[in-house]
C-alpha atoms as a PDB file:
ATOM      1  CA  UNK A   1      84.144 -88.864  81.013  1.00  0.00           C
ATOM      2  CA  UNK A   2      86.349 -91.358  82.893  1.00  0.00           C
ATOM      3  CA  UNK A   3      84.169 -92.664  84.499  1.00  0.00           C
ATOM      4  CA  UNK A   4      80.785 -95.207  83.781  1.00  0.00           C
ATOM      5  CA  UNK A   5      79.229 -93.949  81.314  1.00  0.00           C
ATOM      6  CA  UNK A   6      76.368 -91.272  82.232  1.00  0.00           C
ATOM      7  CA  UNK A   7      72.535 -92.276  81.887  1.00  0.00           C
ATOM      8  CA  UNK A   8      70.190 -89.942  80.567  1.00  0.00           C
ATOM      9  CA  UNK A   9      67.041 -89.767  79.680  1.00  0.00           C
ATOM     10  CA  UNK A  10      65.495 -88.400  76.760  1.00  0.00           C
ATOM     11  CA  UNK A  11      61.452 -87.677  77.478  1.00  0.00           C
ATOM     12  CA  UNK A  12      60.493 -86.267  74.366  1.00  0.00           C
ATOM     13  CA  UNK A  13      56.918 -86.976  72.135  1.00  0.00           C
ATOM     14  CA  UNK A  14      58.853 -87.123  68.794  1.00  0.00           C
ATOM     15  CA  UNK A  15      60.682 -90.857  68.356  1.00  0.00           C
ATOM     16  CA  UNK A  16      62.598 -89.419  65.524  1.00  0.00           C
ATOM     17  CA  UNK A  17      64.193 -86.953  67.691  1.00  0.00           C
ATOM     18  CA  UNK A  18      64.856 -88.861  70.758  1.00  0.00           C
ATOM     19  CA  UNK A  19      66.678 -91.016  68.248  1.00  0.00           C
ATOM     20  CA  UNK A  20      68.793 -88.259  67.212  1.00  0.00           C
ATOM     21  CA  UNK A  21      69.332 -86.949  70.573  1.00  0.00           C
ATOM     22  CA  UNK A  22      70.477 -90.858  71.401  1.00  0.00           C
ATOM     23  CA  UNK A  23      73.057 -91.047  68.438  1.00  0.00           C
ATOM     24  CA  UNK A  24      74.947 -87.153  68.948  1.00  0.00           C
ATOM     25  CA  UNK A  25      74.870 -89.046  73.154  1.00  0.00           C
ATOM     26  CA  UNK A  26      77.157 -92.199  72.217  1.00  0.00           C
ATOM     27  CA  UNK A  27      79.036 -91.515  74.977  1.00  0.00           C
ATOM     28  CA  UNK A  28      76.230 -91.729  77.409  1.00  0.00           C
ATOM     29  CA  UNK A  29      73.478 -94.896  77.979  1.00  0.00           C
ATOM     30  CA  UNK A  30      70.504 -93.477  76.755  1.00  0.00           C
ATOM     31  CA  UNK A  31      67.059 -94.734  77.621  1.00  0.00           C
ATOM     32  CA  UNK A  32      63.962 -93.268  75.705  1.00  0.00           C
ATOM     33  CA  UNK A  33      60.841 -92.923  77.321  1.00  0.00           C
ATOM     34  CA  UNK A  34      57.480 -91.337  74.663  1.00  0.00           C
ATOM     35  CA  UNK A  35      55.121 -91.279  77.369  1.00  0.00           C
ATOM     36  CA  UNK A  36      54.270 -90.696  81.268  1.00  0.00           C
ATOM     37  CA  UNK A  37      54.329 -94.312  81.662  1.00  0.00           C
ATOM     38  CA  UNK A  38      57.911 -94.595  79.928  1.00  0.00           C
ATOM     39  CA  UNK A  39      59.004 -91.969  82.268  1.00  0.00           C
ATOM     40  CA  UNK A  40      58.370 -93.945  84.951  1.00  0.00           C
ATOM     41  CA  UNK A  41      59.660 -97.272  84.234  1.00  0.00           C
ATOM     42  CA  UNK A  42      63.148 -96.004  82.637  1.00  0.00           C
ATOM     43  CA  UNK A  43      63.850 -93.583  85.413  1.00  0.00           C
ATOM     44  CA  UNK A  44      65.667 -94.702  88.609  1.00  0.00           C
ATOM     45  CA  UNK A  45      68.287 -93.892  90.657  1.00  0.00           C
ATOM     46  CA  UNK A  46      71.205 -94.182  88.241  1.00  0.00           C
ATOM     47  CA  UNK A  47      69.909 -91.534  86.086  1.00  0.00           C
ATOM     48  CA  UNK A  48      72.223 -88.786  85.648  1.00  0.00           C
ATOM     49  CA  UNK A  49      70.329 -86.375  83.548  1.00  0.00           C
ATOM     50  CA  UNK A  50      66.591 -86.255  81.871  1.00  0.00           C
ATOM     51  CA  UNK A  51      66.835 -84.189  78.712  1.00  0.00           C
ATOM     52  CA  UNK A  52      63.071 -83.446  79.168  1.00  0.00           C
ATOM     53  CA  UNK A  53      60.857 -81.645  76.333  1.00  0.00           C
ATOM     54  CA  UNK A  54      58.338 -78.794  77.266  1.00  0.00           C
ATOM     55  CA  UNK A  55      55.572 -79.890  74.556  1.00  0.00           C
ATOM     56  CA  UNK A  56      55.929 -83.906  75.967  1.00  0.00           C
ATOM     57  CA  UNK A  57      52.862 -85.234  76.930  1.00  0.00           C
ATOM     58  CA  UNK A  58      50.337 -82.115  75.881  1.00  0.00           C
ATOM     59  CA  UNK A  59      50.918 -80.814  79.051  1.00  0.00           C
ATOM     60  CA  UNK A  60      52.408 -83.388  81.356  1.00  0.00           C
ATOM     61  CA  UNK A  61      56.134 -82.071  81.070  1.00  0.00           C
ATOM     62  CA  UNK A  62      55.288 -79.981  84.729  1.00  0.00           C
ATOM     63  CA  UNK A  63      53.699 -83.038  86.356  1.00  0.00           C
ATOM     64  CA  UNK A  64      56.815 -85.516  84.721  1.00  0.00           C
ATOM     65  CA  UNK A  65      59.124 -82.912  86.407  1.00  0.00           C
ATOM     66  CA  UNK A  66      58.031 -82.663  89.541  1.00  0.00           C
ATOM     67  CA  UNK A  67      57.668 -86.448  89.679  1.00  0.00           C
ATOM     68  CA  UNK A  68      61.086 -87.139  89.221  1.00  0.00           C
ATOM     69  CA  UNK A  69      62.357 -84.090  91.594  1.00  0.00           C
ATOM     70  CA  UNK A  70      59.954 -86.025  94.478  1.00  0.00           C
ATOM     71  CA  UNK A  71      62.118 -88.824  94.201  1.00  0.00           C
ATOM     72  CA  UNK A  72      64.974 -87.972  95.856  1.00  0.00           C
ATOM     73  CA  UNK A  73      67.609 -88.363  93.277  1.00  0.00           C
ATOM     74  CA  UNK A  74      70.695 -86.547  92.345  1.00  0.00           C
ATOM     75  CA  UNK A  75      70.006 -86.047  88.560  1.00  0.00           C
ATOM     76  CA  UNK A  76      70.240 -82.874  86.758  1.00  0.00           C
ATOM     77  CA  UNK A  77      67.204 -81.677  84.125  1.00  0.00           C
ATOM     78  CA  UNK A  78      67.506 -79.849  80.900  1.00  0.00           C
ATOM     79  CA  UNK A  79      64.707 -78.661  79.118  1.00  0.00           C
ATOM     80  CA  UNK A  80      64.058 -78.607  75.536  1.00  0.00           C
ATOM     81  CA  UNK A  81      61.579 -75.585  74.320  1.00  0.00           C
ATOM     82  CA  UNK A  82      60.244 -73.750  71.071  1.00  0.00           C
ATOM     83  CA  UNK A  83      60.331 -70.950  72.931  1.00  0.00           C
ATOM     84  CA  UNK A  84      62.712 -69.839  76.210  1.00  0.00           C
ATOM     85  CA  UNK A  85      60.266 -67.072  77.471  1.00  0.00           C
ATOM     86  CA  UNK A  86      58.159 -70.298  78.015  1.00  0.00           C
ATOM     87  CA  UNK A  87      59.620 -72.607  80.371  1.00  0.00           C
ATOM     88  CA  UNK A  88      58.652 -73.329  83.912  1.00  0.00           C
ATOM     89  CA  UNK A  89      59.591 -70.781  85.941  1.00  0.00           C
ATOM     90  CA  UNK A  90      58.044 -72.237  89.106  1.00  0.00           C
ATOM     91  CA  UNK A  91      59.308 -75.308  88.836  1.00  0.00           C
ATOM     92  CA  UNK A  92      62.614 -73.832  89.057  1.00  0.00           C
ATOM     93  CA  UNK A  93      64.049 -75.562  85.920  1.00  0.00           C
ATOM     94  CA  UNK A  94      67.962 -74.014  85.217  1.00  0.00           C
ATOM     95  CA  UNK A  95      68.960 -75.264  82.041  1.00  0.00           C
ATOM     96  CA  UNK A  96      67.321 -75.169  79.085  1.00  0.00           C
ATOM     97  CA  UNK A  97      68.007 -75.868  75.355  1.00  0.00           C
ATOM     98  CA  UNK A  98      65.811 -73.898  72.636  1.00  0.00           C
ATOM     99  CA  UNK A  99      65.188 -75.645  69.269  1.00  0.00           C
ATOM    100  CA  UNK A 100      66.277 -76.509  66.875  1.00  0.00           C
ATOM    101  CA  UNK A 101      68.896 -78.126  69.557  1.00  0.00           C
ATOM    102  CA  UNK A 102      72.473 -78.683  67.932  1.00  0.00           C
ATOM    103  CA  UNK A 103      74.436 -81.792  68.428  1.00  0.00           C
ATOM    104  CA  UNK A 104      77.516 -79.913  69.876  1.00  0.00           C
ATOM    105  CA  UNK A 105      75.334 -77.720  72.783  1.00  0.00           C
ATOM    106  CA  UNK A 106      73.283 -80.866  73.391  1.00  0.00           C
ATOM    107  CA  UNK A 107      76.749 -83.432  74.449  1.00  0.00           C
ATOM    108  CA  UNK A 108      77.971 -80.287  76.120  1.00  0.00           C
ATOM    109  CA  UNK A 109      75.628 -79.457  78.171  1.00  0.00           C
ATOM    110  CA  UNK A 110      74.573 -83.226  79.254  1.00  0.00           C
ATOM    111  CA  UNK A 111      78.602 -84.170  79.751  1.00  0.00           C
ATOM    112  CA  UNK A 112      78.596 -80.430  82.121  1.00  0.00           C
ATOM    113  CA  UNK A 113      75.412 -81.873  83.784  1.00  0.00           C
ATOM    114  CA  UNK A 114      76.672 -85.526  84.264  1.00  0.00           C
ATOM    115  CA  UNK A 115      79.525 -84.532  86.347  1.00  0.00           C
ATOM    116  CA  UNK A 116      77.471 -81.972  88.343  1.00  0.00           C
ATOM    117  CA  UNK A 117      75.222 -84.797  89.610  1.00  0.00           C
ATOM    118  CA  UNK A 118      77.676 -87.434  90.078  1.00  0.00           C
ATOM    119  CA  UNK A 119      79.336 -85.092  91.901  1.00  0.00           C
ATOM    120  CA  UNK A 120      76.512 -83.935  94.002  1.00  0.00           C
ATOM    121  CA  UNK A 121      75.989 -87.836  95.172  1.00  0.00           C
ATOM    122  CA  UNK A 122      79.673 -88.036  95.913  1.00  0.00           C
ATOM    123  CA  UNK A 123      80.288 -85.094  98.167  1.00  0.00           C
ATOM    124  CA  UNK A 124      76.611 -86.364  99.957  1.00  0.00           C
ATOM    125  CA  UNK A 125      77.778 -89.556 100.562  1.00  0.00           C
ATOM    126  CA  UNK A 126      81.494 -88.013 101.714  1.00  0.00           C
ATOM    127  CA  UNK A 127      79.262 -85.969 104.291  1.00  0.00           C
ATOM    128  CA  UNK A 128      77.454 -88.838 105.413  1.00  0.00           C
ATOM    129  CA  UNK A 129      80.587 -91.590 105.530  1.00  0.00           C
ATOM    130  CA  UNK A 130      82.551 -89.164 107.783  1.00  0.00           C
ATOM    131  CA  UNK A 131      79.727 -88.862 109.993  1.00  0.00           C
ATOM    132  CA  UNK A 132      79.779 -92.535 110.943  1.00  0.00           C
ATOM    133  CA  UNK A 133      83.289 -92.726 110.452  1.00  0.00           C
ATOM    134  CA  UNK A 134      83.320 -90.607 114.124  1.00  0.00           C
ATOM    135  CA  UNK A 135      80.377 -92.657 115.450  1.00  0.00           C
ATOM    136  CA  UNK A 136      82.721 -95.673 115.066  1.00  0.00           C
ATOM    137  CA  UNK A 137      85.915 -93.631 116.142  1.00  0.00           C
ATOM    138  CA  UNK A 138      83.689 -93.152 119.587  1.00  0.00           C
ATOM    139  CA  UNK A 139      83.005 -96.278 120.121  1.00  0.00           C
ATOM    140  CA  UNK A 140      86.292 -97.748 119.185  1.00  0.00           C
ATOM    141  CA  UNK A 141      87.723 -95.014 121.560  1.00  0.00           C
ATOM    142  CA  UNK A 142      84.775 -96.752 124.605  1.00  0.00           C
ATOM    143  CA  UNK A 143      86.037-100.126 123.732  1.00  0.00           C
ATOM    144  CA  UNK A 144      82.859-101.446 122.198  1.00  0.00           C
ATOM    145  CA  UNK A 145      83.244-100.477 118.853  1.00  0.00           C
ATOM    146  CA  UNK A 146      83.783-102.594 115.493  1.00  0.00           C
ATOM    147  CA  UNK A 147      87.057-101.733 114.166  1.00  0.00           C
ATOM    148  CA  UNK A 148      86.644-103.398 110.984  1.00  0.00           C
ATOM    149  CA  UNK A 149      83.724-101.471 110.101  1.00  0.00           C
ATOM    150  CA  UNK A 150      85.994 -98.535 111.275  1.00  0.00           C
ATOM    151  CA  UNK A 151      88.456 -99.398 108.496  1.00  0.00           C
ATOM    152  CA  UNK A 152      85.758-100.127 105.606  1.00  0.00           C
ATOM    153  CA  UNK A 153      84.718 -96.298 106.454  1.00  0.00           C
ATOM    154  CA  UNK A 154      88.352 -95.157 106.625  1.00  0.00           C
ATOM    155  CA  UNK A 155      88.822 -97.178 102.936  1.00  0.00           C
ATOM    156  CA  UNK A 156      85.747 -95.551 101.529  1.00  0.00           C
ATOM    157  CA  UNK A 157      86.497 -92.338 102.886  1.00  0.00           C
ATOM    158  CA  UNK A 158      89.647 -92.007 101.158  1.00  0.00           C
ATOM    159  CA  UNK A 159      88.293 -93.428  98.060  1.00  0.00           C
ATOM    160  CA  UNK A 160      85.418 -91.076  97.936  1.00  0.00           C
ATOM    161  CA  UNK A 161      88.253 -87.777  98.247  1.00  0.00           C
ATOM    162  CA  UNK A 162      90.091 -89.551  95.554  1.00  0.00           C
ATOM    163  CA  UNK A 163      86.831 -89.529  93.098  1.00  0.00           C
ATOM    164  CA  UNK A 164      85.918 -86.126  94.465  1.00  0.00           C
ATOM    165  CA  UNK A 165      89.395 -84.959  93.704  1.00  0.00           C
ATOM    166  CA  UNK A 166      88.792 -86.455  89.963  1.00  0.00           C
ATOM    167  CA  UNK A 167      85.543 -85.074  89.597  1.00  0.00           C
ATOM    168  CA  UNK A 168      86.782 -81.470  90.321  1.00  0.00           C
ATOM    169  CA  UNK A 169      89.347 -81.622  87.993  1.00  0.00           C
ATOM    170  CA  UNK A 170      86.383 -81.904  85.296  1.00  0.00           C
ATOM    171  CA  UNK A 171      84.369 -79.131  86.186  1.00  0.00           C
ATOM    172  CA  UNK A 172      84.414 -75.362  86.405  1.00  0.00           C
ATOM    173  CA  UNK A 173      84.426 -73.335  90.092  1.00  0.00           C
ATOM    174  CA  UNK A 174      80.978 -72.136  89.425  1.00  0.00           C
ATOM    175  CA  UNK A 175      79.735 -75.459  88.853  1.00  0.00           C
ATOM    176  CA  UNK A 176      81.369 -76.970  92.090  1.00  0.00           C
ATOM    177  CA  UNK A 177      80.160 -73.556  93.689  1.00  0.00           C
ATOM    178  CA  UNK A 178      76.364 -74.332  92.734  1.00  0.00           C
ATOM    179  CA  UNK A 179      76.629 -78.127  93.637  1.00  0.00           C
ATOM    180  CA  UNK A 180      77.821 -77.327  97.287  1.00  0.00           C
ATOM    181  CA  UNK A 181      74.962 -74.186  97.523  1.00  0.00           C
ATOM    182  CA  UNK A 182      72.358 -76.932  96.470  1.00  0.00           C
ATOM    183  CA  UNK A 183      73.472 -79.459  98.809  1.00  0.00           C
ATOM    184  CA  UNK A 184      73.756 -76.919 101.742  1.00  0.00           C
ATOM    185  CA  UNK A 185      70.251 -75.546 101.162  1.00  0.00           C
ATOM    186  CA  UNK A 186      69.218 -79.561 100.845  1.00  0.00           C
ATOM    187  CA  UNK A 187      70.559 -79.928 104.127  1.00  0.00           C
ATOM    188  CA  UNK A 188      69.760 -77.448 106.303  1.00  0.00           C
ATOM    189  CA  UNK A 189      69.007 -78.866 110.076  1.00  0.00           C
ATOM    190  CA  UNK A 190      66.010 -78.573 111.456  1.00  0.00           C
ATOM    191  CA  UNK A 191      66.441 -76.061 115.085  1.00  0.00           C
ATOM    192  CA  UNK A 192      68.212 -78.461 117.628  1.00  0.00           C
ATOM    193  CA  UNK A 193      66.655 -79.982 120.466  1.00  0.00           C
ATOM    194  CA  UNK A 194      66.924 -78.516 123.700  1.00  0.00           C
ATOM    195  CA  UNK A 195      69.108 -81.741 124.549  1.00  0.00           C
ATOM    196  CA  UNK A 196      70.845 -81.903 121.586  1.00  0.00           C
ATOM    197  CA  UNK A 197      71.744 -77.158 122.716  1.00  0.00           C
ATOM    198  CA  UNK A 198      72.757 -78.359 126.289  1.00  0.00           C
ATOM    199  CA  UNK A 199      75.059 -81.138 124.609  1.00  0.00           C
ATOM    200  CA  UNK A 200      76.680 -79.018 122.396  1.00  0.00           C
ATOM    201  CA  UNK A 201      80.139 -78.874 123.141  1.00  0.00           C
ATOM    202  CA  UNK A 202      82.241 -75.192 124.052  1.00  0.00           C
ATOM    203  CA  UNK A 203      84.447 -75.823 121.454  1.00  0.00           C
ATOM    204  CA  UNK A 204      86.883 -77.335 118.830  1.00  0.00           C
ATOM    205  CA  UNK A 205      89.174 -79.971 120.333  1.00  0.00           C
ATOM    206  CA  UNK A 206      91.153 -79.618 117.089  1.00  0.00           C
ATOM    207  CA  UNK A 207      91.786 -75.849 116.600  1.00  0.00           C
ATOM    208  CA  UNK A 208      90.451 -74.223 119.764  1.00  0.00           C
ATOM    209  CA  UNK A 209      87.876 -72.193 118.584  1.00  0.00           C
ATOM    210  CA  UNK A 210      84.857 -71.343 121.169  1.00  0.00           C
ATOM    211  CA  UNK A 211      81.664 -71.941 119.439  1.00  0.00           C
ATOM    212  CA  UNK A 212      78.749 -69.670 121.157  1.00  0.00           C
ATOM    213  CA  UNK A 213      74.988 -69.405 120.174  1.00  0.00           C
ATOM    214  CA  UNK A 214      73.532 -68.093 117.478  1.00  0.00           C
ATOM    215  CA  UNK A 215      70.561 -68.650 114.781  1.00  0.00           C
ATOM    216  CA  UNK A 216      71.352 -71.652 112.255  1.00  0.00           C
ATOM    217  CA  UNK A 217      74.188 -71.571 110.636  1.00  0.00           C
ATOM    218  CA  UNK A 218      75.377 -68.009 111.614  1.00  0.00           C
ATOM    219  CA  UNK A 219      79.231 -67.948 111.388  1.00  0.00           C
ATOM    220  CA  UNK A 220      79.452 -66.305 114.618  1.00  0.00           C
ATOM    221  CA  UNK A 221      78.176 -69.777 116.209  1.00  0.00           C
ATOM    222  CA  UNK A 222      81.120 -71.702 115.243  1.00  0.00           C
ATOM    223  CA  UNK A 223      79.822 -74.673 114.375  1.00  0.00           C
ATOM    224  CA  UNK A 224      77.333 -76.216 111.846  1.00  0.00           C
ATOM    225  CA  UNK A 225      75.515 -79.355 113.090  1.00  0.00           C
ATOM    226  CA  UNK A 226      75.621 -82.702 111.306  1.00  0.00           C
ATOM    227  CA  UNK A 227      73.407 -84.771 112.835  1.00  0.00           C
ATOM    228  CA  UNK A 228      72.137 -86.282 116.289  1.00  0.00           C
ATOM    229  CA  UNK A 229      74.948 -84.907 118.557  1.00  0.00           C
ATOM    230  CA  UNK A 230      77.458 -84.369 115.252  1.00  0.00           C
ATOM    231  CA  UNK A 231      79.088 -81.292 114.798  1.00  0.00           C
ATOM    232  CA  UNK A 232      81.704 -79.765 112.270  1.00  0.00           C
ATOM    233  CA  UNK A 233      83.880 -76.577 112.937  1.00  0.00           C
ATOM    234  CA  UNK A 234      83.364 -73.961 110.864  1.00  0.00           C
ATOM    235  CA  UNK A 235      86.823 -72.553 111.155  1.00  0.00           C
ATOM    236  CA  UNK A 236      88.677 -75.663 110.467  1.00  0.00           C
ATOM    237  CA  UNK A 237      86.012 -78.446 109.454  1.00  0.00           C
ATOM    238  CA  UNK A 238      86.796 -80.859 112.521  1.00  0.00           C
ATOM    239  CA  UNK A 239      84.236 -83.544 113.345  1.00  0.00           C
ATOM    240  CA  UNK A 240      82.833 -83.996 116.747  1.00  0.00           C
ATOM    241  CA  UNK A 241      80.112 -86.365 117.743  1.00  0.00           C
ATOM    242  CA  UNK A 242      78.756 -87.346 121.002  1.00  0.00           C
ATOM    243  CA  UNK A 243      77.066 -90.226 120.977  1.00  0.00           C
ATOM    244  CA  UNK A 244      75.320 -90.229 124.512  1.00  0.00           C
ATOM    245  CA  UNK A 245      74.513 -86.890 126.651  1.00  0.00           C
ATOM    246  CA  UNK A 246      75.162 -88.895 129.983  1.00  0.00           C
ATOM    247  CA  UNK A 247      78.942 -88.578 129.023  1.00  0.00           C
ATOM    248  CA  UNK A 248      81.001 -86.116 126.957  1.00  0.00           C
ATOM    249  CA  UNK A 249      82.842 -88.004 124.707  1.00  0.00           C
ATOM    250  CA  UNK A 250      84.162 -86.042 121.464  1.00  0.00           C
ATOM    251  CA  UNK A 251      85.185 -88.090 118.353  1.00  0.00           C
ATOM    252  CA  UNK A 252      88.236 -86.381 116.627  1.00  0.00           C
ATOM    253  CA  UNK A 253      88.360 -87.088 112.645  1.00  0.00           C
ATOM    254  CA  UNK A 254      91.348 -85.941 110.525  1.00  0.00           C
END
């Protein structure tokens, strides 16, 4: 990968075969954690992927997994099982390696997972930059805005559709595919206010398109909401925000 190198964790009760999975993973930093406690001092939020064994802990692999799904981060999780009938179904685990695991399938599989989460955080951040990239385009726009902050968000902006760009170029459609369907589902807003339905504006300023009523994110509606008062077409992906409902002000972002 071009970038950092990718952190995984290995949560597995045999040492000798964490070690193993650590030396086939050169590319990657590899932190070892042998029990519960171990899991929860190595992982953070840098961790890309936990390579995580069903047998770890006599029993605790469920608990250890929904641990580190309850914190919030972007990481991806493999399991490693004697048997693939026997995995954890409710837990809603997608990958899986059976054992014996082989050193080619194992760097595959974490490199394939790597760039699935980094790209995950990217396209979340993307989402969240351009959303106060038009709060400060509104208030630069009412004369009370800080345009220097306006231009770090502009700069980081661009940089993060540069990485996004580079990301893509290292992973399959299906894969970008199931990274935007997780993120989407992740997201999905909560039913508007009745202030912020009376606020919502008629339609695009950029392309024109009317944007009516419907239930959540119905196509028919025309829009998919953002945020407090933030909008984005669903036709051409325009950003509108309005920061106060005393005044309509829409903030155009290109």
């Amino acid at each position: 990968m071009t970038e950092t190198e990718p952190v995984v964790i290995v949560v597995e009760n045999n040492a000798t075969r964490a070690e193993l999975y650590e030396l086939w993973l050169e590319e990657c930093t590899v932190r070892i954690a042998l029990t519960k406690r171990q899991v929860v001092e190595e992982f953070d939020a840098a961790v890309d992927v936990v390579v995580l064994a069903e047998e770890f802990g006599d029993g605790a692999a469920p608990t250890v997994l929904e641990k580190i799904r309850g914190h919030g981060g972007y990481c991806e999780i493999v399991t490693t099982t004697p048997d693939r009938n026997s995995v954890f179904p409710e837990l809603d685990v997608d990958h899986h390696l059976t054992k014996p695991v082989f050193e080619d399938e194992l760097r595959s599989l974490v490199d394939r997972l790597a760039r699935r989460s980094r790209y995950r955080a990217a396209v979340i951040e993307y989402y969240k930059r351009t959303t106060q990239l038009a709060s400060a385009e509104v208030g630069s726009k009412a004369g009370d805005g800080d345009d220097e902050e306006r231009v770090a968000l502009e700069r980081r902006v661009k940089a993060l559709k540069r990485r996004l760009k580079r990301l893509q170029q290292g992973m399959d459609t299906d894969d970008i595919r199931a990274v935007l369907d997780s993120i989407s589902e992740s997201r999905e807003p909560e039913e508007p206010s009745d202030d912020q339905s009376k606020y919502a504006p008629d339609k695009c300023v950029n392309c024109g398109r009317k944007w009516g009523v419907g239930p959540g994110d119905d196509p028919s509606r025309g829009y998919k909401r953002l945020g407090s008062y933030v909008w984005r077409c669903t036709d051409c992906g325009h950003v509108q925000m309005q920061t106060d409902p005393s005044h309509r002000r829409l903030a155009p972002y290109h």
